[in-house]
PDB file of N, CA and C in Angstrom:
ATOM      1  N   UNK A   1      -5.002 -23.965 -11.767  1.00  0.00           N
ATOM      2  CA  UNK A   1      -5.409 -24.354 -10.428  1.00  0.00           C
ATOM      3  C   UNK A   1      -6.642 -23.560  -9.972  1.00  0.00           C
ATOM      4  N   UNK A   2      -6.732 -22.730  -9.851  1.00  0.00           N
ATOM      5  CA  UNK A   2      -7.717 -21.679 -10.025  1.00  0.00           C
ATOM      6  C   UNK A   2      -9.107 -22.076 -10.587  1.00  0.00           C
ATOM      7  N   UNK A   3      -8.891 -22.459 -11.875  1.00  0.00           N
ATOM      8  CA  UNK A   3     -10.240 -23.092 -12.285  1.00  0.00           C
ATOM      9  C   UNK A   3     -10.503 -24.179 -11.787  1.00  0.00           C
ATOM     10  N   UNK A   4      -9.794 -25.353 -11.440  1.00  0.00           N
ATOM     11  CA  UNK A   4      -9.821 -26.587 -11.072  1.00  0.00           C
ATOM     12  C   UNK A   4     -10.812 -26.264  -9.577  1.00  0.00           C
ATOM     13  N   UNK A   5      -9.980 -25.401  -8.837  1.00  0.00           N
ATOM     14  CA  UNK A   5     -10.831 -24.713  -7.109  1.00  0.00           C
ATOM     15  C   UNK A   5     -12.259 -24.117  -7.839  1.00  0.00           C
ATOM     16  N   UNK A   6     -12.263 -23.560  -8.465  1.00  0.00           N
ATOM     17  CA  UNK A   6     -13.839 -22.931  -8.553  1.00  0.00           C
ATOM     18  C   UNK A   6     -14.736 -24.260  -9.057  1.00  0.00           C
ATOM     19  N   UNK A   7     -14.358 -25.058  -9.855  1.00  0.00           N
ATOM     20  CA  UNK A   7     -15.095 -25.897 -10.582  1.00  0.00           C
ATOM     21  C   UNK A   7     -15.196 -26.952  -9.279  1.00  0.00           C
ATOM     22  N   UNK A   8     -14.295 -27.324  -8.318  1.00  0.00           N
ATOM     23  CA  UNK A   8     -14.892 -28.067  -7.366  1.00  0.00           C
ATOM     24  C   UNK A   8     -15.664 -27.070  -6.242  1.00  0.00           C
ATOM     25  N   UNK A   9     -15.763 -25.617  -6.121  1.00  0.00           N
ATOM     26  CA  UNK A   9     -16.337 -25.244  -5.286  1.00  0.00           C
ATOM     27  C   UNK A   9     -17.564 -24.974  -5.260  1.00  0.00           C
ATOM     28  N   UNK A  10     -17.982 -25.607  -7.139  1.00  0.00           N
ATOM     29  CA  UNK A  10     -19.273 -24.657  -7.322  1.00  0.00           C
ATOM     30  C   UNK A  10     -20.146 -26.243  -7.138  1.00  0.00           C
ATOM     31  N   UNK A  11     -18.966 -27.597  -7.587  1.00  0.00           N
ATOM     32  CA  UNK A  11     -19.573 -28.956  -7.511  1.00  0.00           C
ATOM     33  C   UNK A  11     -20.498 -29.158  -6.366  1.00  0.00           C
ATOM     34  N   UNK A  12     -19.503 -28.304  -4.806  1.00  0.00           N
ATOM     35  CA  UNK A  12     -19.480 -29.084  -3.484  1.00  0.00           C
ATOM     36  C   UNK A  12     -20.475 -27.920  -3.043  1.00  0.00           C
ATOM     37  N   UNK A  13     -20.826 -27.058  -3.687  1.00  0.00           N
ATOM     38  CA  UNK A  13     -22.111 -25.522  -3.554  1.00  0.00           C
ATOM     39  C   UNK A  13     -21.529 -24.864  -2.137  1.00  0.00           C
ATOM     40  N   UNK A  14     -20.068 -24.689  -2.185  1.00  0.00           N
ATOM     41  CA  UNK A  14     -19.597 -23.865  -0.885  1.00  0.00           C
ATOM     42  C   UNK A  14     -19.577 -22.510  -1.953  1.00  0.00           C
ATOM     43  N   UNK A  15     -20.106 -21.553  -0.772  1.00  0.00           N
ATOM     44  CA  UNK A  15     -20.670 -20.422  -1.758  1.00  0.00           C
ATOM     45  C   UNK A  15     -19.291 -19.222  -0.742  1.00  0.00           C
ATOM     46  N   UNK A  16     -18.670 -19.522   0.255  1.00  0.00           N
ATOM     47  CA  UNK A  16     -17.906 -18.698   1.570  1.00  0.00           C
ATOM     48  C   UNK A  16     -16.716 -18.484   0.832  1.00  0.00           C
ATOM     49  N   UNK A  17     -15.980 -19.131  -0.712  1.00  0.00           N
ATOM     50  CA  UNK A  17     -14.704 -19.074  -0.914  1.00  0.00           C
ATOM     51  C   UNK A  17     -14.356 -18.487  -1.747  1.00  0.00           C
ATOM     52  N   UNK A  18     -13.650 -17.372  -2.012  1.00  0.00           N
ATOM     53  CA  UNK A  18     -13.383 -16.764  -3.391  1.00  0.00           C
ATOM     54  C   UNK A  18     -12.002 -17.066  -3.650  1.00  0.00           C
ATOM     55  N   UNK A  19     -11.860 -17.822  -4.954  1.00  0.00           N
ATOM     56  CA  UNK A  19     -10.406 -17.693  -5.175  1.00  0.00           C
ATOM     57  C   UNK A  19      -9.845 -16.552  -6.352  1.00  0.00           C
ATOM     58  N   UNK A  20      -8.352 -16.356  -5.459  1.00  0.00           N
ATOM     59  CA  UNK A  20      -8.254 -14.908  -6.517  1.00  0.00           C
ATOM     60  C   UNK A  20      -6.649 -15.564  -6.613  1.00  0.00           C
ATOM     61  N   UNK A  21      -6.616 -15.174  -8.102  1.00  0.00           N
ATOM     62  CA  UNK A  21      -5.017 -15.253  -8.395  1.00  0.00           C
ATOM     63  C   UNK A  21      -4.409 -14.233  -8.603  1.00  0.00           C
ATOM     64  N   UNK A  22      -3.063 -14.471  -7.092  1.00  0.00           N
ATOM     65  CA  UNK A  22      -2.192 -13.793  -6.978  1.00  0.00           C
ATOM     66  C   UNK A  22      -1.070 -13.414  -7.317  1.00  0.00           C
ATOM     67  N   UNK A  23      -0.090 -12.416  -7.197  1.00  0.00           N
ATOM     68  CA  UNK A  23       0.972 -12.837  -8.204  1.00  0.00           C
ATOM     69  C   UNK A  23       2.091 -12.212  -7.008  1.00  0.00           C
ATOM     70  N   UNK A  24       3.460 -12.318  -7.421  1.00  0.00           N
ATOM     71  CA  UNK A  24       4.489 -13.078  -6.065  1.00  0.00           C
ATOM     72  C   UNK A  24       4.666 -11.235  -5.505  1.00  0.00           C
ATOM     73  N   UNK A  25       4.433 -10.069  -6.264  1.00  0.00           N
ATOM     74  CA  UNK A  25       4.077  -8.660  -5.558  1.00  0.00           C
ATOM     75  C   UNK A  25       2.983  -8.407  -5.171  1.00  0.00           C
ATOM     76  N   UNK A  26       1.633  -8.822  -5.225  1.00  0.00           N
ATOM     77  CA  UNK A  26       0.347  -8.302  -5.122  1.00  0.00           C
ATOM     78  C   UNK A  26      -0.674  -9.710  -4.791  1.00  0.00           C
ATOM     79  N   UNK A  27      -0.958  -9.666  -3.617  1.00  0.00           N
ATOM     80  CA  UNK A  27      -2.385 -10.220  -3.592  1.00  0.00           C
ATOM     81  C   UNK A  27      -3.848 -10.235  -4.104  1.00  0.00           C
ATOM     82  N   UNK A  28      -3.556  -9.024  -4.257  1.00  0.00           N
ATOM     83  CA  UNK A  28      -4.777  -8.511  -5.269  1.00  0.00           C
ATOM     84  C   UNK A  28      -5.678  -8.721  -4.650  1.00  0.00           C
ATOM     85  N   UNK A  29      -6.043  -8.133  -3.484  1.00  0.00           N
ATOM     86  CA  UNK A  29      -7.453  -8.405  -2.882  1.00  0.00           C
ATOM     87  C   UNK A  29      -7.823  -6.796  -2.216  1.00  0.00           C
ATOM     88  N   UNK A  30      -8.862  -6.732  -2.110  1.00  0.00           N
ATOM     89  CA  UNK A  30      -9.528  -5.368  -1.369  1.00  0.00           C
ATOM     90  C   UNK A  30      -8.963  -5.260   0.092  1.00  0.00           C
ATOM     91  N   UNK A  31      -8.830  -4.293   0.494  1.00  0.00           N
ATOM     92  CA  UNK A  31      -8.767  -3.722   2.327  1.00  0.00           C
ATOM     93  C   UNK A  31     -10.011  -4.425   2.970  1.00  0.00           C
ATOM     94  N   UNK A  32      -9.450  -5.000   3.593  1.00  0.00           N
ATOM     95  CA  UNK A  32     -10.534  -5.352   4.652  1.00  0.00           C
ATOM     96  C   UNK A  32     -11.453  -6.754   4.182  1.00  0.00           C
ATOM     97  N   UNK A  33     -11.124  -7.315   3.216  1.00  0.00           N
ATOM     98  CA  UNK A  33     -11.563  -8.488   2.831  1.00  0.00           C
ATOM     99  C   UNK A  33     -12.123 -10.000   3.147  1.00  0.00           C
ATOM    100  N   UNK A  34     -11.014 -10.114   3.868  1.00  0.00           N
ATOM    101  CA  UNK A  34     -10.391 -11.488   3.858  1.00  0.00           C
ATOM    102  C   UNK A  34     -10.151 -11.754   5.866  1.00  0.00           C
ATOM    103  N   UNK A  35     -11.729 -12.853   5.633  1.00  0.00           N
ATOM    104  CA  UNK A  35     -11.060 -13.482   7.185  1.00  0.00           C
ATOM    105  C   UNK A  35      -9.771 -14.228   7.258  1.00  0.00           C
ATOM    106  N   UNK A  36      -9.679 -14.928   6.200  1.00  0.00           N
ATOM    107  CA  UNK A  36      -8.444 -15.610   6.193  1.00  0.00           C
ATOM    108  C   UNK A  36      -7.538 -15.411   4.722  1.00  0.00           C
ATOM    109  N   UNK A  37      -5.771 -15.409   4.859  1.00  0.00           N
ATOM    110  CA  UNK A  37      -5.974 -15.385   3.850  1.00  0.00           C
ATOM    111  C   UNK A  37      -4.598 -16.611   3.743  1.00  0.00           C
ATOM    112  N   UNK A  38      -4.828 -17.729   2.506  1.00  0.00           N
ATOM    113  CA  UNK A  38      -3.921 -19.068   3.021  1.00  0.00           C
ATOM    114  C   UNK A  38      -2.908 -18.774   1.792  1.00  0.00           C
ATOM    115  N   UNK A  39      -1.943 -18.937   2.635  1.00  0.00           N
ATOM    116  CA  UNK A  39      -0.645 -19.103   1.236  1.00  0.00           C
ATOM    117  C   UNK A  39       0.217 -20.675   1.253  1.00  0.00           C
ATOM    118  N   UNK A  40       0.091 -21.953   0.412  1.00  0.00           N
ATOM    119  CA  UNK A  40       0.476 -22.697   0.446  1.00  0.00           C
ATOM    120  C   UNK A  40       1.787 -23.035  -0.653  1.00  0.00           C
ATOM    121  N   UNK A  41       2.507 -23.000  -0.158  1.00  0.00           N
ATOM    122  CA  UNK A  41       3.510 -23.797  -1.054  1.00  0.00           C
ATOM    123  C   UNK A  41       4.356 -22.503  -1.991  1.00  0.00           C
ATOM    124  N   UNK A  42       4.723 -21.688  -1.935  1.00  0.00           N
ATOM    125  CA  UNK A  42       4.827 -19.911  -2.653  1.00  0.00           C
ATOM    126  C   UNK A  42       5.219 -19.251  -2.124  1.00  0.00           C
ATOM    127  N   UNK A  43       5.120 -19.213  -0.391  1.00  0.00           N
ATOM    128  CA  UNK A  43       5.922 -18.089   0.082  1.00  0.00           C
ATOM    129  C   UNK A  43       7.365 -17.662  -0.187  1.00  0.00           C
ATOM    130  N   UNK A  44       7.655 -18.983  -0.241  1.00  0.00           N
ATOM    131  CA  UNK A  44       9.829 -19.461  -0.712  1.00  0.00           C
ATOM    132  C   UNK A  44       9.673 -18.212  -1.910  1.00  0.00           C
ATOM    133  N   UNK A  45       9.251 -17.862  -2.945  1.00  0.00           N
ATOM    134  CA  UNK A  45       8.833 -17.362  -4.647  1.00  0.00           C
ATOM    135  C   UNK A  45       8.814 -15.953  -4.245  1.00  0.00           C
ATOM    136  N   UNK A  46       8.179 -15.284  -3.251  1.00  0.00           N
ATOM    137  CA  UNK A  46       8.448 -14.086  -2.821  1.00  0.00           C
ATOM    138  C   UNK A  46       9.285 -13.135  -2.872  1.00  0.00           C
ATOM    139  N   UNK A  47       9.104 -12.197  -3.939  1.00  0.00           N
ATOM    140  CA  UNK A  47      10.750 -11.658  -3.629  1.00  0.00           C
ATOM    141  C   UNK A  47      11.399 -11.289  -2.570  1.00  0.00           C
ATOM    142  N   UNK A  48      10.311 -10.247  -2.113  1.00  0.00           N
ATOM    143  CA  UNK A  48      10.094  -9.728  -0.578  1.00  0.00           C
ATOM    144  C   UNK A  48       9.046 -10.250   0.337  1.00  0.00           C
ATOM    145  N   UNK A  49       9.586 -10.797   0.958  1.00  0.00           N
ATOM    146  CA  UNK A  49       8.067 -11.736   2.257  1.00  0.00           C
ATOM    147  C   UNK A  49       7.868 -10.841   2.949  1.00  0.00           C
ATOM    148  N   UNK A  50       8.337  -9.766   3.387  1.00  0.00           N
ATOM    149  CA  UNK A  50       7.996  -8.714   4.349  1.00  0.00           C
ATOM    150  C   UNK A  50       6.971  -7.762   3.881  1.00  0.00           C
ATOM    151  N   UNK A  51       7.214  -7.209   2.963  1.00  0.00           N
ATOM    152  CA  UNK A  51       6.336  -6.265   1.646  1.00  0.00           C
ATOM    153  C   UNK A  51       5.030  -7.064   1.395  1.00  0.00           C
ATOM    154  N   UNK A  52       5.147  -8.558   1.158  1.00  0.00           N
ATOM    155  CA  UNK A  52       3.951  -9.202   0.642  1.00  0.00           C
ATOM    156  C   UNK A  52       3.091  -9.227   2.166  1.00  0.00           C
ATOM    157  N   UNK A  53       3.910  -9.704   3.034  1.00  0.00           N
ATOM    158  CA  UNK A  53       3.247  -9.716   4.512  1.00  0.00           C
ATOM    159  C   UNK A  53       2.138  -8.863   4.604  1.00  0.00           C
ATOM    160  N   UNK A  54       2.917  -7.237   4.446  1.00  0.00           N
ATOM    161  CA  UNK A  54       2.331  -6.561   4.960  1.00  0.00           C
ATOM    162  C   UNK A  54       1.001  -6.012   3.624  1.00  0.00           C
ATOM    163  N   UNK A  55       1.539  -6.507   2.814  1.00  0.00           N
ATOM    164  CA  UNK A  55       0.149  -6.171   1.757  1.00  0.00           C
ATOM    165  C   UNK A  55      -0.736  -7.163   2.062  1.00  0.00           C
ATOM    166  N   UNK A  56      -0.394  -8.179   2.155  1.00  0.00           N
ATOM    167  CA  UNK A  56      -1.520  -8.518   3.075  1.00  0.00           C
ATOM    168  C   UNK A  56      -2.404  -8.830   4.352  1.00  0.00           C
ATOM    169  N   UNK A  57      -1.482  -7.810   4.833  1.00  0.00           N
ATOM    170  CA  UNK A  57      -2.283  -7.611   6.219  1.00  0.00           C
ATOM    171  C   UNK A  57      -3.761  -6.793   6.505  1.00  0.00           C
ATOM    172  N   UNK A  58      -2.968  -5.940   4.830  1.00  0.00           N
ATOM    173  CA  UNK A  58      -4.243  -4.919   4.342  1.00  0.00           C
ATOM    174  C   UNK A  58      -5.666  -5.149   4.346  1.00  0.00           C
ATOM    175  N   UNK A  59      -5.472  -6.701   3.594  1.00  0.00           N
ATOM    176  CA  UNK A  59      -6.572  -7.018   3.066  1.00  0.00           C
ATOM    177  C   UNK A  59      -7.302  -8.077   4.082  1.00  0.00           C
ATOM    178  N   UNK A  60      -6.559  -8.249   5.190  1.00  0.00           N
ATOM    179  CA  UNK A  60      -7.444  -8.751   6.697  1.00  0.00           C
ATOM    180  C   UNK A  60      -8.768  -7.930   7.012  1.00  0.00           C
ATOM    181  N   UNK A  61      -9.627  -8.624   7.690  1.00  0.00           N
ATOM    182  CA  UNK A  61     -10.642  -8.050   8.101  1.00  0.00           C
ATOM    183  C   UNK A  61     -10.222  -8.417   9.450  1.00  0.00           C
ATOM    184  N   UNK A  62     -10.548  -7.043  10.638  1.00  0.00           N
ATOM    185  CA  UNK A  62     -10.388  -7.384  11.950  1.00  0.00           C
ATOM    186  C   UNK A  62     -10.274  -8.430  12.338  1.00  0.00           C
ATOM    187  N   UNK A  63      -8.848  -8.933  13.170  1.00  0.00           N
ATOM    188  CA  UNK A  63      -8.952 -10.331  13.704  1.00  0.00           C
ATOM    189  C   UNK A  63      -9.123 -11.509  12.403  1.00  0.00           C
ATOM    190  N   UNK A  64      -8.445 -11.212  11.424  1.00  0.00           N
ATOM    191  CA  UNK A  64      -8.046 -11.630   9.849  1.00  0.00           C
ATOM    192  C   UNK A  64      -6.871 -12.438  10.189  1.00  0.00           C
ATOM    193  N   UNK A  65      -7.290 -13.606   9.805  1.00  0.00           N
ATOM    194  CA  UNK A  65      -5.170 -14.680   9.956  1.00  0.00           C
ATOM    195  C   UNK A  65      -4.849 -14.730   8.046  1.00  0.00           C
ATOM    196  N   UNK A  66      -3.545 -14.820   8.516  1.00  0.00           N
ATOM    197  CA  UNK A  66      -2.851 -15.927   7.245  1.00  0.00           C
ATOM    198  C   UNK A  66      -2.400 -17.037   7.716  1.00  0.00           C
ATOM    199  N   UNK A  67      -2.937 -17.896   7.038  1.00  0.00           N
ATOM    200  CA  UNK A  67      -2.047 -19.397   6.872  1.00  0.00           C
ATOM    201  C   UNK A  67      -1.029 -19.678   6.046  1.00  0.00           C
ATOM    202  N   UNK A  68       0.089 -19.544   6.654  1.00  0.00           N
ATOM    203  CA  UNK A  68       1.391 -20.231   5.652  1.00  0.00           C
ATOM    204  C   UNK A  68       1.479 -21.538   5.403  1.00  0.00           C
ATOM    205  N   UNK A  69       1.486 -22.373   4.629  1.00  0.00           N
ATOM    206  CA  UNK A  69       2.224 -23.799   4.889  1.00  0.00           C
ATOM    207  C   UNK A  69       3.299 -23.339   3.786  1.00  0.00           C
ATOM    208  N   UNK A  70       4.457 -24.222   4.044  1.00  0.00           N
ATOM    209  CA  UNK A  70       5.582 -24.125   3.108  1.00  0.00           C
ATOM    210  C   UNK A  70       6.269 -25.186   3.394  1.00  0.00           C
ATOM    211  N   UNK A  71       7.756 -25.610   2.650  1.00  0.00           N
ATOM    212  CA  UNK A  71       7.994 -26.739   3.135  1.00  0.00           C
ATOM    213  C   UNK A  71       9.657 -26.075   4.080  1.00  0.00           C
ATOM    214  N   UNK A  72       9.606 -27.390   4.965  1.00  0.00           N
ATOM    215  CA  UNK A  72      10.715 -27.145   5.901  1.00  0.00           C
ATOM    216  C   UNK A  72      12.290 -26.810   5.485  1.00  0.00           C
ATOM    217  N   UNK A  73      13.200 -26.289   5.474  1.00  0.00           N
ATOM    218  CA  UNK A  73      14.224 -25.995   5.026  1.00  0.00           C
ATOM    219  C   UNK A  73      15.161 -27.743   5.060  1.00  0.00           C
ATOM    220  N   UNK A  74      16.048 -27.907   3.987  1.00  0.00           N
ATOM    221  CA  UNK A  74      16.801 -28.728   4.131  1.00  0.00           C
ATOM    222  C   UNK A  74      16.296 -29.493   2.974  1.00  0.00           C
ATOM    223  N   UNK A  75      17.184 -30.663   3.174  1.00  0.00           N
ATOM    224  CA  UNK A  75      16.835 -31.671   1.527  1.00  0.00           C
ATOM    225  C   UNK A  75      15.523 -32.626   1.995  1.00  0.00           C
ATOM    226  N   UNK A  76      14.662 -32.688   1.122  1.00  0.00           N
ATOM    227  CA  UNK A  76      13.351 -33.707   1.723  1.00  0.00           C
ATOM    228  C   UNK A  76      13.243 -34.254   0.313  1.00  0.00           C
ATOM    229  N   UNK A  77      12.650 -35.391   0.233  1.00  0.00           N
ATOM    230  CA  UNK A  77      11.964 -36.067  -1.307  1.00  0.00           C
ATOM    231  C   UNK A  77      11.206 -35.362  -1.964  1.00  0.00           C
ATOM    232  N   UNK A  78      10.823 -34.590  -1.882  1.00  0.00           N
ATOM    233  CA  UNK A  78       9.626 -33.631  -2.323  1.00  0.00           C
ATOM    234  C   UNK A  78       9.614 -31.551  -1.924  1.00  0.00           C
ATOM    235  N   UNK A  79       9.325 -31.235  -3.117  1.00  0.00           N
ATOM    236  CA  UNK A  79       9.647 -29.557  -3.018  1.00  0.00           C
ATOM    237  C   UNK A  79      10.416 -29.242  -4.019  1.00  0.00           C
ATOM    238  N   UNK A  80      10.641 -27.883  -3.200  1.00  0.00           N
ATOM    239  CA  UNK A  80      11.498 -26.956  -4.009  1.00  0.00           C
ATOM    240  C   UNK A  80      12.867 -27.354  -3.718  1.00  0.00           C
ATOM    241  N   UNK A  81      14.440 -27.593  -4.415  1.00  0.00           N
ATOM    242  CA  UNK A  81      15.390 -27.007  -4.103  1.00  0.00           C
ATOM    243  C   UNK A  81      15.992 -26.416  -2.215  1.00  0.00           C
ATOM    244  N   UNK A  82      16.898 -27.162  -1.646  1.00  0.00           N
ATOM    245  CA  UNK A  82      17.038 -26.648  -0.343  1.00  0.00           C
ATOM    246  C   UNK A  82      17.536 -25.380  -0.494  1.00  0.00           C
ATOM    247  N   UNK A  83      18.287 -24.571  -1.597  1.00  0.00           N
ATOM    248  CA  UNK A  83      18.543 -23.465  -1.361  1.00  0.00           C
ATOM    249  C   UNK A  83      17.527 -22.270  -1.620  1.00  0.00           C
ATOM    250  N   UNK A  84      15.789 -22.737  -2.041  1.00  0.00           N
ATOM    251  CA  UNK A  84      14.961 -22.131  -2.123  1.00  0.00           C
ATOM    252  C   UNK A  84      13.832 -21.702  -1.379  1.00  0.00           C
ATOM    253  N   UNK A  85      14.521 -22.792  -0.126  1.00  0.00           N
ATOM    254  CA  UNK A  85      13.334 -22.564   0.641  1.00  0.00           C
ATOM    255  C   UNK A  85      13.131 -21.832   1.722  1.00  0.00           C
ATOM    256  N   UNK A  86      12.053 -21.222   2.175  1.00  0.00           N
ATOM    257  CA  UNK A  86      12.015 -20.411   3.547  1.00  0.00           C
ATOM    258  C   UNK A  86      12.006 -21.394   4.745  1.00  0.00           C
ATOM    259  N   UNK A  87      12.983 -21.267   5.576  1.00  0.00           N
ATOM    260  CA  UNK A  87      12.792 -22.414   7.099  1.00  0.00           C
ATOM    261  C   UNK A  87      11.872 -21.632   7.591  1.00  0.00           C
ATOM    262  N   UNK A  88      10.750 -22.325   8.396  1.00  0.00           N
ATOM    263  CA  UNK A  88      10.088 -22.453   9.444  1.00  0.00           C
ATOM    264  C   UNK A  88      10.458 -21.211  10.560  1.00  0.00           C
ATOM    265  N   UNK A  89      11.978 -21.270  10.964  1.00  0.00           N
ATOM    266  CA  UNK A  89      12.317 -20.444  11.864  1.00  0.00           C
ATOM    267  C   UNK A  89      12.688 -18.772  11.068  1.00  0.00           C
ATOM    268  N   UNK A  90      12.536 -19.091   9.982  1.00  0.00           N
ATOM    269  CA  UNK A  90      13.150 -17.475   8.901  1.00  0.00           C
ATOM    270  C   UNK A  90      11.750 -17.106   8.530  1.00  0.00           C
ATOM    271  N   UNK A  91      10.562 -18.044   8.213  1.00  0.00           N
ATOM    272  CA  UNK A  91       9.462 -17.396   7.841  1.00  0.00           C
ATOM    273  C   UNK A  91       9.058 -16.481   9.688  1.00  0.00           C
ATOM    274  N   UNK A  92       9.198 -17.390  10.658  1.00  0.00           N
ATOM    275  CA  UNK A  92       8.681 -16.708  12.043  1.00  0.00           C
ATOM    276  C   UNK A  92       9.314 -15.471  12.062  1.00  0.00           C
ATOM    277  N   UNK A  93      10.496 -15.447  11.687  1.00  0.00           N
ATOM    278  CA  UNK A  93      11.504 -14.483  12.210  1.00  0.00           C
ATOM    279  C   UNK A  93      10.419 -13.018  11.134  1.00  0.00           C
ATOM    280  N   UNK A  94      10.562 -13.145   9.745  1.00  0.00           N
ATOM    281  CA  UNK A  94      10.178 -12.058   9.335  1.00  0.00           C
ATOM    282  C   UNK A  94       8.618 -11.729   9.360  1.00  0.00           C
ATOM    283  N   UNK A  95       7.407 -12.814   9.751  1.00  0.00           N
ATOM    284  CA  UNK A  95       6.118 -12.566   9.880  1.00  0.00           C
ATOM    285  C   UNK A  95       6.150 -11.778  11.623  1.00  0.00           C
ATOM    286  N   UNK A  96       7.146 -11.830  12.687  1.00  0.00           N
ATOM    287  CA  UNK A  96       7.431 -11.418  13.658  1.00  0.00           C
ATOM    288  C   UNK A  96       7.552  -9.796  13.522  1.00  0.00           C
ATOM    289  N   UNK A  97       8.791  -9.744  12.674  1.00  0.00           N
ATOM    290  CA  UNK A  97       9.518  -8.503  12.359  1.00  0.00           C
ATOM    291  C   UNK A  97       8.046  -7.316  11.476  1.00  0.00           C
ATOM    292  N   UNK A  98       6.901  -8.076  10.565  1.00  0.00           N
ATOM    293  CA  UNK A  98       6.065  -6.848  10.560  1.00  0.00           C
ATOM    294  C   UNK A  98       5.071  -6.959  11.194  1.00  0.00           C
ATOM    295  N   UNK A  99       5.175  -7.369  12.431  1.00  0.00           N
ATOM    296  CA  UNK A  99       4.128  -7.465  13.345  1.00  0.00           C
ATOM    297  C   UNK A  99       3.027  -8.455  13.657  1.00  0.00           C
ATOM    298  N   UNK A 100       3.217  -9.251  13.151  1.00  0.00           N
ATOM    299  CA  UNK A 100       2.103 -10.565  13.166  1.00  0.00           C
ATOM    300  C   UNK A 100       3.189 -11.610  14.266  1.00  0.00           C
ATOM    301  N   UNK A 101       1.794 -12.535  15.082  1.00  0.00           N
ATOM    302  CA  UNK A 101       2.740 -13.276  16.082  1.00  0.00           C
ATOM    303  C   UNK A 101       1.851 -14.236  15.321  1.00  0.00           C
ATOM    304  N   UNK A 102       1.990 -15.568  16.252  1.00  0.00           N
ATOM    305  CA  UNK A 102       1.692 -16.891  15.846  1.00  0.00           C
ATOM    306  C   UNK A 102       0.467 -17.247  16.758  1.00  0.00           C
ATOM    307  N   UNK A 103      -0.503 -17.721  15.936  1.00  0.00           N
ATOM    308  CA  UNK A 103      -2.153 -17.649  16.426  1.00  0.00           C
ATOM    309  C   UNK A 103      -2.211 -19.577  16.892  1.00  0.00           C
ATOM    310  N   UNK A 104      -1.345 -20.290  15.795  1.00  0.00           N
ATOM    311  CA  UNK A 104      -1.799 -21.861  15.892  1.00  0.00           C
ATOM    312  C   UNK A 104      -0.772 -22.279  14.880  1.00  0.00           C
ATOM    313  N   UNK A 105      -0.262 -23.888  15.633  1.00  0.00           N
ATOM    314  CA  UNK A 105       0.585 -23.710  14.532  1.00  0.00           C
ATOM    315  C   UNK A 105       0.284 -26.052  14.221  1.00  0.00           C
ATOM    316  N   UNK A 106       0.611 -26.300  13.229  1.00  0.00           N
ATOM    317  CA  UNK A 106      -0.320 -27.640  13.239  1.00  0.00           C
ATOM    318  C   UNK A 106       1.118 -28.712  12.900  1.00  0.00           C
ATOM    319  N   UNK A 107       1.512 -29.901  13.208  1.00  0.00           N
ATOM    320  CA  UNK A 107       2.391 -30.389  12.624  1.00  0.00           C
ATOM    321  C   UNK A 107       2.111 -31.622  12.326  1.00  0.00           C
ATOM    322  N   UNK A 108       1.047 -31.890  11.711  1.00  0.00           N
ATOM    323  CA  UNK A 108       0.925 -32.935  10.592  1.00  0.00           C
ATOM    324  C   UNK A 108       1.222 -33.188  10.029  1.00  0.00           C
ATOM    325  N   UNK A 109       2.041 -32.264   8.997  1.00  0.00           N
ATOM    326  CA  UNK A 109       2.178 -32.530   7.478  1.00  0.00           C
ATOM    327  C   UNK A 109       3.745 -32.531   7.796  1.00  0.00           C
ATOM    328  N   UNK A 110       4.358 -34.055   7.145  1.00  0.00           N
ATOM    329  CA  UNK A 110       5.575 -34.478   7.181  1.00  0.00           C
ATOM    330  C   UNK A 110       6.764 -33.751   6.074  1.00  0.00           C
ATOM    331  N   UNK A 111       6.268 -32.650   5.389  1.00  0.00           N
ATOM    332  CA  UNK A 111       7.496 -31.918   4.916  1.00  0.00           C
ATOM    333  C   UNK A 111       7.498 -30.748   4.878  1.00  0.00           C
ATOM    334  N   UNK A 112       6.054 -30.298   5.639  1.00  0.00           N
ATOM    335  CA  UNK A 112       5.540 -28.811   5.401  1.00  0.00           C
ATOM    336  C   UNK A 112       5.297 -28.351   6.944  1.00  0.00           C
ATOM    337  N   UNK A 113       5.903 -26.990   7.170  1.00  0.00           N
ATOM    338  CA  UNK A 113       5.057 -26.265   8.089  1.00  0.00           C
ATOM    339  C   UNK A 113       3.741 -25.308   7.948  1.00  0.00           C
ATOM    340  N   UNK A 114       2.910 -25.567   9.042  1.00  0.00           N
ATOM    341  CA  UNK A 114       1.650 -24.907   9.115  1.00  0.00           C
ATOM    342  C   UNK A 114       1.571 -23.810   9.791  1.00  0.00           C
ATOM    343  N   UNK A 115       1.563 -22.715   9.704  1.00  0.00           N
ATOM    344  CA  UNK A 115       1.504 -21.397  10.913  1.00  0.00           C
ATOM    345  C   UNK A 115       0.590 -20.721  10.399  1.00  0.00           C
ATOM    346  N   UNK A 116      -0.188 -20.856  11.388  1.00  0.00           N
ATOM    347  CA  UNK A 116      -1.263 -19.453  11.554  1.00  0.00           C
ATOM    348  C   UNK A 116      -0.973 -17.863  12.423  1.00  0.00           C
ATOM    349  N   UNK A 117      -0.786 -16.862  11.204  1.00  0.00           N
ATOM    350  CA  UNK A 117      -1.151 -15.414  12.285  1.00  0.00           C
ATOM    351  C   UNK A 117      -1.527 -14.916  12.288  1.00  0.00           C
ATOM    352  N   UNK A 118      -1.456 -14.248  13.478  1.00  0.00           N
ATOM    353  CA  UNK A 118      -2.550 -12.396  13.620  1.00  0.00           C
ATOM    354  C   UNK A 118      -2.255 -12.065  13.768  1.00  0.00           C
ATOM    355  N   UNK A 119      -2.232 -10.764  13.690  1.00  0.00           N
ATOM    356  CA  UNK A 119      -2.146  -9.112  13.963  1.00  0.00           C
ATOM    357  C   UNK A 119      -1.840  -8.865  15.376  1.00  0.00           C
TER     358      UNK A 119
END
C-alpha cells in the first residue's frame, strides 16, 4: 500500500505527503513532525491504543490532529470481525483518557467513524 500511495503521489506531483510505514507499537515518525497524522482502518490491531495515542501525540506539531476512521462496533457487511472492533464510543473514551478531545467529527461514511483530535 505504501508503494501504491507514493506512486500515485508522485503521478498527481503532491509534494506535502510523506508516507511512512507504521507498525501496531511505533509510528515511527520524528517529534514534532506531523500536522496531521491519519489512522484508517488499524486502530481495532493496536495492542495498546492508549500507548500508541500517546506516541503519537509526540510526533504532532503544535496544534497537530489525528484522524481516526475505523469501523463502527457491531456486525456490518464489511470489516473486521464484531469482536475486533473498537466502537466509536471506546475509541472517544480512551483518546479522552490521554488527553486529546474531539476537534471534528464527519458521518459520511456508512460503516466507518471519522474523528478528528487535538491536544
Amino acid at each position: 500500500m505504501i508503494a501504491i500511495l507514493r506512486d500515485r503521489l508522485e503521478r498527481k506531483k503532491v509534494t506535502n505527503v510523506t508516507p511512512i510505514l507504521a507498525s501496531q507499537h511505533d509510528p515511527r515518525l520524528p517529534a514534532g513532525f506531523a500536522d496531521l497524522v491519519l489512522i484508517v482502518n488499524t486502530f481495532h490491531h493496536f495492542p495498546s491504543g492508549a500507548v500508541y495515542l500517546r506516541a503519537v501525540e509526540t510526533c504532532l506539531k503544535p496544534r497537530g490532529r489525528v484522524v481516526n476512521i475505523d469501523f463502527h462496533g457491531g456486525d456490518l457487511p464489511v470489516g473486521p470481525p464484531s469482536g475486533e472492533k473498537l466502537s466509536r464510543i471506546d475509541f472517544l473514551k480512551l483518546a479522552r483518557a490521554v488527553g486529546f478531545s474531539v476537534a471534528a467529527e464527519h458521518t459520511f461514511l456508512p460503516y466507518q467513524y471519522f474523528v478528528e483530535l487535538k491536544r
